[in-house]
C-alpha atoms as a PDB file:
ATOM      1  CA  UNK A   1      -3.384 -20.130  -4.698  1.00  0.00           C
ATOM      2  CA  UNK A   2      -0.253 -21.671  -3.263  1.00  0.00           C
ATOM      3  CA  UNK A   3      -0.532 -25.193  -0.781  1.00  0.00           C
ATOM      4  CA  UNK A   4       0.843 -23.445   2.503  1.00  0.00           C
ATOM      5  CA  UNK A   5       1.842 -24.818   5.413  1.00  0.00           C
ATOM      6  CA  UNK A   6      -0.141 -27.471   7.289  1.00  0.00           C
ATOM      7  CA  UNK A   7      -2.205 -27.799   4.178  1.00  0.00           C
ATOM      8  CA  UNK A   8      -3.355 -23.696   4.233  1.00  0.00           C
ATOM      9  CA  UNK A   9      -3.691 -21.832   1.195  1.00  0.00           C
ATOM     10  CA  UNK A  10      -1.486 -18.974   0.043  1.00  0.00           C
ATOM     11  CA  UNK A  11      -2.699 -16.169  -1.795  1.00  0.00           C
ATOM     12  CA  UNK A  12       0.051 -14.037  -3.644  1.00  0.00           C
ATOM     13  CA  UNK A  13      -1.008 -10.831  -4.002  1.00  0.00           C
ATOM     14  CA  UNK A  14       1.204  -8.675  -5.730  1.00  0.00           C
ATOM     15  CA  UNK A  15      -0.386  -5.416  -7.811  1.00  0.00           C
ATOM     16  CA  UNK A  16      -1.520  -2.434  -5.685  1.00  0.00           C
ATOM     17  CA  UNK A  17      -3.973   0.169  -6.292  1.00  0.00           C
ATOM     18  CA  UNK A  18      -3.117   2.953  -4.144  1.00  0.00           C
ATOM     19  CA  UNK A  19      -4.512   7.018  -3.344  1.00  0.00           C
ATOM     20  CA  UNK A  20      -2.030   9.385  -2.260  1.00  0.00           C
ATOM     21  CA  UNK A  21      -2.615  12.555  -0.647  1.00  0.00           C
ATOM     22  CA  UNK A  22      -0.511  15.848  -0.188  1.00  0.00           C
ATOM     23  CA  UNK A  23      -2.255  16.583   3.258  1.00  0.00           C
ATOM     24  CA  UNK A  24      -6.242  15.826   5.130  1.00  0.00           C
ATOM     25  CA  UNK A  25      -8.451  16.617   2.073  1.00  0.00           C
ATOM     26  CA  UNK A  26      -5.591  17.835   0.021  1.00  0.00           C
ATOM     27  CA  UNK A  27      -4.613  16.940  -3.475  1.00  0.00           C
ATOM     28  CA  UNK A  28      -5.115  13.279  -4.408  1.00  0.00           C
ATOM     29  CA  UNK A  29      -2.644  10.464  -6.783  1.00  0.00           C
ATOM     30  CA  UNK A  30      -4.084   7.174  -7.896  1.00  0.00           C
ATOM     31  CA  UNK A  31      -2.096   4.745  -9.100  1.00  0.00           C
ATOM     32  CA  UNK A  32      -1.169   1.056  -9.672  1.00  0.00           C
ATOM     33  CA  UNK A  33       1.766  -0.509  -8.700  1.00  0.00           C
ATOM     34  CA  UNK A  34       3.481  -4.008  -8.073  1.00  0.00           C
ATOM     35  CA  UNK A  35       5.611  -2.870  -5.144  1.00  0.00           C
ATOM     36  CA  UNK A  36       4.150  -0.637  -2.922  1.00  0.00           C
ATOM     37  CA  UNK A  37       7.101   0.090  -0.743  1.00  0.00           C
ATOM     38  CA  UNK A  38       8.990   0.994  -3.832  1.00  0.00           C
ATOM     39  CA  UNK A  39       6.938   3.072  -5.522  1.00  0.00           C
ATOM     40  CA  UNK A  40       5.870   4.852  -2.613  1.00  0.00           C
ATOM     41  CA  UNK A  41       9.401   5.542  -1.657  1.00  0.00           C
ATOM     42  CA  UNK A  42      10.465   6.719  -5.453  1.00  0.00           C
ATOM     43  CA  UNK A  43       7.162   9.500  -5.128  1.00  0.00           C
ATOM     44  CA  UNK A  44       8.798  10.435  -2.113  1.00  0.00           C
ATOM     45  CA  UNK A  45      12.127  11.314  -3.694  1.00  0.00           C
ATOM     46  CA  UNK A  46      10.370  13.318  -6.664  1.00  0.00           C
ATOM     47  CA  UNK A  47      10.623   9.928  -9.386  1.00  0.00           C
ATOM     48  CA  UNK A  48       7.104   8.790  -8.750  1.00  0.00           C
ATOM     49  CA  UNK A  49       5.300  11.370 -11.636  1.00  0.00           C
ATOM     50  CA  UNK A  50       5.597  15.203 -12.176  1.00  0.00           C
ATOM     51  CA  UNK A  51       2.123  15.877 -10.889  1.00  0.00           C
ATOM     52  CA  UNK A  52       2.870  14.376  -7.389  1.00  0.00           C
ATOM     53  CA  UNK A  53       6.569  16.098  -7.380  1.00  0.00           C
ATOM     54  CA  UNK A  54       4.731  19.443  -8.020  1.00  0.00           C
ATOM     55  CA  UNK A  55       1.885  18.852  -5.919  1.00  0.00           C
ATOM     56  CA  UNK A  56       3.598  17.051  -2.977  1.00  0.00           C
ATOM     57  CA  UNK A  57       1.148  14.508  -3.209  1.00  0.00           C
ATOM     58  CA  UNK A  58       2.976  11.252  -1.390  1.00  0.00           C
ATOM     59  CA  UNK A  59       1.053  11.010   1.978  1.00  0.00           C
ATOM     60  CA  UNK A  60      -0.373   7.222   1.235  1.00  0.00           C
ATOM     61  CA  UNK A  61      -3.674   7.160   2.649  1.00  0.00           C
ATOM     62  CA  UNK A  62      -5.510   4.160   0.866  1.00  0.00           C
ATOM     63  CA  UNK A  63      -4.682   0.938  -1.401  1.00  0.00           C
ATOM     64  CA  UNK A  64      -5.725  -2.284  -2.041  1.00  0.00           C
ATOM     65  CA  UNK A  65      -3.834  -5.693  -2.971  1.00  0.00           C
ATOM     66  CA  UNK A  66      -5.180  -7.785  -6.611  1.00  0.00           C
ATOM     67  CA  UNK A  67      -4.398 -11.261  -7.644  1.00  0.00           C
ATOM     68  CA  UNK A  68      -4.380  -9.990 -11.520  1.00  0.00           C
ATOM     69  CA  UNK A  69      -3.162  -6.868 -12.825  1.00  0.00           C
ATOM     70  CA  UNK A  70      -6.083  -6.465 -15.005  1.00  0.00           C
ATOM     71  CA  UNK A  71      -7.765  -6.431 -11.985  1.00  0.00           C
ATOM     72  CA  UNK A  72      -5.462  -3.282 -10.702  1.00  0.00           C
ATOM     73  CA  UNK A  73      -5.427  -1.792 -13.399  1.00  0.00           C
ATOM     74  CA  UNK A  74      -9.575  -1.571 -14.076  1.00  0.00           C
ATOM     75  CA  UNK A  75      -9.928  -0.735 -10.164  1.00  0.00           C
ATOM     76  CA  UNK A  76      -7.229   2.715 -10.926  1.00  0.00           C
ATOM     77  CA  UNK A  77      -9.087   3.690 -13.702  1.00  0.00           C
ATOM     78  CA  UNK A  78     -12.654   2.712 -12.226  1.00  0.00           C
ATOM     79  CA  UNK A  79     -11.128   5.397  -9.096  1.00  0.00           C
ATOM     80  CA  UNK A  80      -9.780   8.310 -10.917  1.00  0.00           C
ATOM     81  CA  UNK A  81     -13.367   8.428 -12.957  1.00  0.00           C
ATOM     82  CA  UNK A  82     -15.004   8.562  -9.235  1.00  0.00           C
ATOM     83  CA  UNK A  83     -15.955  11.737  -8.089  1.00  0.00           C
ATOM     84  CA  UNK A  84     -13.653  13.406  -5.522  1.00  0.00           C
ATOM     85  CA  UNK A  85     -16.271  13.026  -2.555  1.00  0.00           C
ATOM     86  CA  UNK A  86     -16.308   9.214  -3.234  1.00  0.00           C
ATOM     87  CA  UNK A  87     -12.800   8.853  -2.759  1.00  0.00           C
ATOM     88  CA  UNK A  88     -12.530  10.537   0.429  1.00  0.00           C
ATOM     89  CA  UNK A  89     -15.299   8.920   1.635  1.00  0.00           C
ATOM     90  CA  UNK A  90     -13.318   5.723   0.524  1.00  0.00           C
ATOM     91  CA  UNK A  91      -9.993   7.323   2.099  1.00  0.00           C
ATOM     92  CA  UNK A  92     -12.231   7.451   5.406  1.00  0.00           C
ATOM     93  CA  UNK A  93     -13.445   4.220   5.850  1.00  0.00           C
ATOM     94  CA  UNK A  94     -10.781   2.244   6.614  1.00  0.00           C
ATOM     95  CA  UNK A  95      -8.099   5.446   7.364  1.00  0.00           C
ATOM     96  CA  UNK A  96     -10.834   8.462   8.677  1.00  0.00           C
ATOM     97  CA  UNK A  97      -7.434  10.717  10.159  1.00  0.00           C
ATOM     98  CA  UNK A  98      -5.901  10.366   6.700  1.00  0.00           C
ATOM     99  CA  UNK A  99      -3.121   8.798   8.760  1.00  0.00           C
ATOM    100  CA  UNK A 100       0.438   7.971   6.158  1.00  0.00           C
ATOM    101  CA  UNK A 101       0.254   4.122   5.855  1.00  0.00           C
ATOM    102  CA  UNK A 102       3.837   3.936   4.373  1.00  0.00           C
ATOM    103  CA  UNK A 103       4.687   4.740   7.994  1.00  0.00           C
ATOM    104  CA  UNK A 104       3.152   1.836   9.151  1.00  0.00           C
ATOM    105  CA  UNK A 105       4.841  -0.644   6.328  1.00  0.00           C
ATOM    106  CA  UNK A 106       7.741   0.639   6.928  1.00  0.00           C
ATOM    107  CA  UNK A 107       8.538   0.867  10.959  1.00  0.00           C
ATOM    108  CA  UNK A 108      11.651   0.024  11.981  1.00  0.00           C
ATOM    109  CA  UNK A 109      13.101  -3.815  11.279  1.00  0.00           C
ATOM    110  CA  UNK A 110      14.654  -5.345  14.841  1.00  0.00           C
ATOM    111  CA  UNK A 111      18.549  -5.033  13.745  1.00  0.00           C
ATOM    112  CA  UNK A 112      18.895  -8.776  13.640  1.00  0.00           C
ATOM    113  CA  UNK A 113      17.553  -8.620  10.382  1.00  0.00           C
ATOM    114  CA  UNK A 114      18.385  -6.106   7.780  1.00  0.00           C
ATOM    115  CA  UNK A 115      16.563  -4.835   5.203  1.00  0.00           C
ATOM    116  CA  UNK A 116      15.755  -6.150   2.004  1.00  0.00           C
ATOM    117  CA  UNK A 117      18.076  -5.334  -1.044  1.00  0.00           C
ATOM    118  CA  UNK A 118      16.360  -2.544  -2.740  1.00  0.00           C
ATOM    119  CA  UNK A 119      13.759  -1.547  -0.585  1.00  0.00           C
ATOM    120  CA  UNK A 120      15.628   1.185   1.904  1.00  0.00           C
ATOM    121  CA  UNK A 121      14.520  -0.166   5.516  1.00  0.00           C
ATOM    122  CA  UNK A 122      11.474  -2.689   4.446  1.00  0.00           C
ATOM    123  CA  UNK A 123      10.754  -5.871   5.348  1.00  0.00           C
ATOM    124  CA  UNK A 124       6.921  -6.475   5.824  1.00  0.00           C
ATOM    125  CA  UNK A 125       8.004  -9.616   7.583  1.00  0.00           C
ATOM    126  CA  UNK A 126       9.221  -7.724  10.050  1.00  0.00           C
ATOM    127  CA  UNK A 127       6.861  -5.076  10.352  1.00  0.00           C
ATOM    128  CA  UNK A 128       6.197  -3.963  13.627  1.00  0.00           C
ATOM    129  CA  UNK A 129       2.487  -3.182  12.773  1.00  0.00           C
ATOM    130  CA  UNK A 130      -0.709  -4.372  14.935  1.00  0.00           C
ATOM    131  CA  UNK A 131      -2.255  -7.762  13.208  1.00  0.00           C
ATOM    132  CA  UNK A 132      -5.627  -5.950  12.833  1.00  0.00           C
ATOM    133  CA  UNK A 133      -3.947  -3.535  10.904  1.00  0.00           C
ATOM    134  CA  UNK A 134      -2.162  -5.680   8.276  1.00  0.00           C
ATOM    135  CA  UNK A 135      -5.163  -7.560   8.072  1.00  0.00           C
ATOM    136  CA  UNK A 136      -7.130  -4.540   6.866  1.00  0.00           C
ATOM    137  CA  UNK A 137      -4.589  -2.849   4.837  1.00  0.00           C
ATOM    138  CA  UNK A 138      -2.653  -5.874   3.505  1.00  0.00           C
ATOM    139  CA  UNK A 139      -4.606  -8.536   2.592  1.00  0.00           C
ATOM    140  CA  UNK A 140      -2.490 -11.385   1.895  1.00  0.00           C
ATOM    141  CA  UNK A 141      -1.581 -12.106   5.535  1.00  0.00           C
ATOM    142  CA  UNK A 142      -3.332 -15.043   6.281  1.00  0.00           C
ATOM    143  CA  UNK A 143      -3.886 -16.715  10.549  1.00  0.00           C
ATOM    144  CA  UNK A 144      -1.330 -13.367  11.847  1.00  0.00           C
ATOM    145  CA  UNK A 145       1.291 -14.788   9.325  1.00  0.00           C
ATOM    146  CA  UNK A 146       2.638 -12.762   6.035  1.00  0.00           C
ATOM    147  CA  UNK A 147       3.110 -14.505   3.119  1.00  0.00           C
ATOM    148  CA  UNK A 148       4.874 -13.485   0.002  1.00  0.00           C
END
């Protein structure tokens, strides 16, 4: 933890466990990451792994923020030894119409401020999603503000 402003804590959260999907109840991907936008985006293009190139697996559909990359790391393997109807049923908690978060992180930035260097059209400052939903998907944003 970080002092924030006005005295607040800040929690940088930077290692990502995250489920892809090729489609609603398709073929699934877990894995780890430290920058979701990134890695998301390189699946996309065919560089994430040969299993989601051939599979078309980079609909992102679940993933959760860590402190610790131990902590990542256990939660990916503690996932891929779940059985497939525990994972959708984890999928479909928090995302039930399989809907592609990567959409969401990525909307388009106001043109005011341009993108980040190396991360084609992000800024989750910017983000034009709902507060509910970064609060539920992206833990680290603390009282409606993002903090990195």
């Amino acid at each position: 933890m970080t002092p924030g402003p006005n005295g607040g804590a800040i929690r940088h959260l930077a290692f990502f466990v995250y489920i892809l999907a090729s489609r609603l109840h398709g073929t699934l991907y877990i894995g780890v990451t430290n920058d979701m936008a990134r890695r998301v985006w390189e699946h996309r293009q065919g560089k994430g792994s040969l299993f989601a190139k051939r599979y078309k697996v980079h609909r992102l559909v679940h993933m959760e923020a860590f402190d610790d990359p131990r902590d990542a790391i256990q939660r990916e393997k503690t996932l891929k030894d779940w059985q497939r109807a525990w994972k959708i049923a984890l999928i479909e908690k928090d995302n039930p119409d399989w809907r592609d978060l990567y959409e969401e992180l990525n909307q388009q930035a106001p043109q005011s401020h341009p993108p980040r260097p190396g991360r084609p059209g992000f800024d989750p400052l910017l983000s034009g999603l709902a507060r509910d939903q970064l609060q539920r998907h992206l833990p680290w944003v603390l009282g409606g503000r993002i903090w990195w």
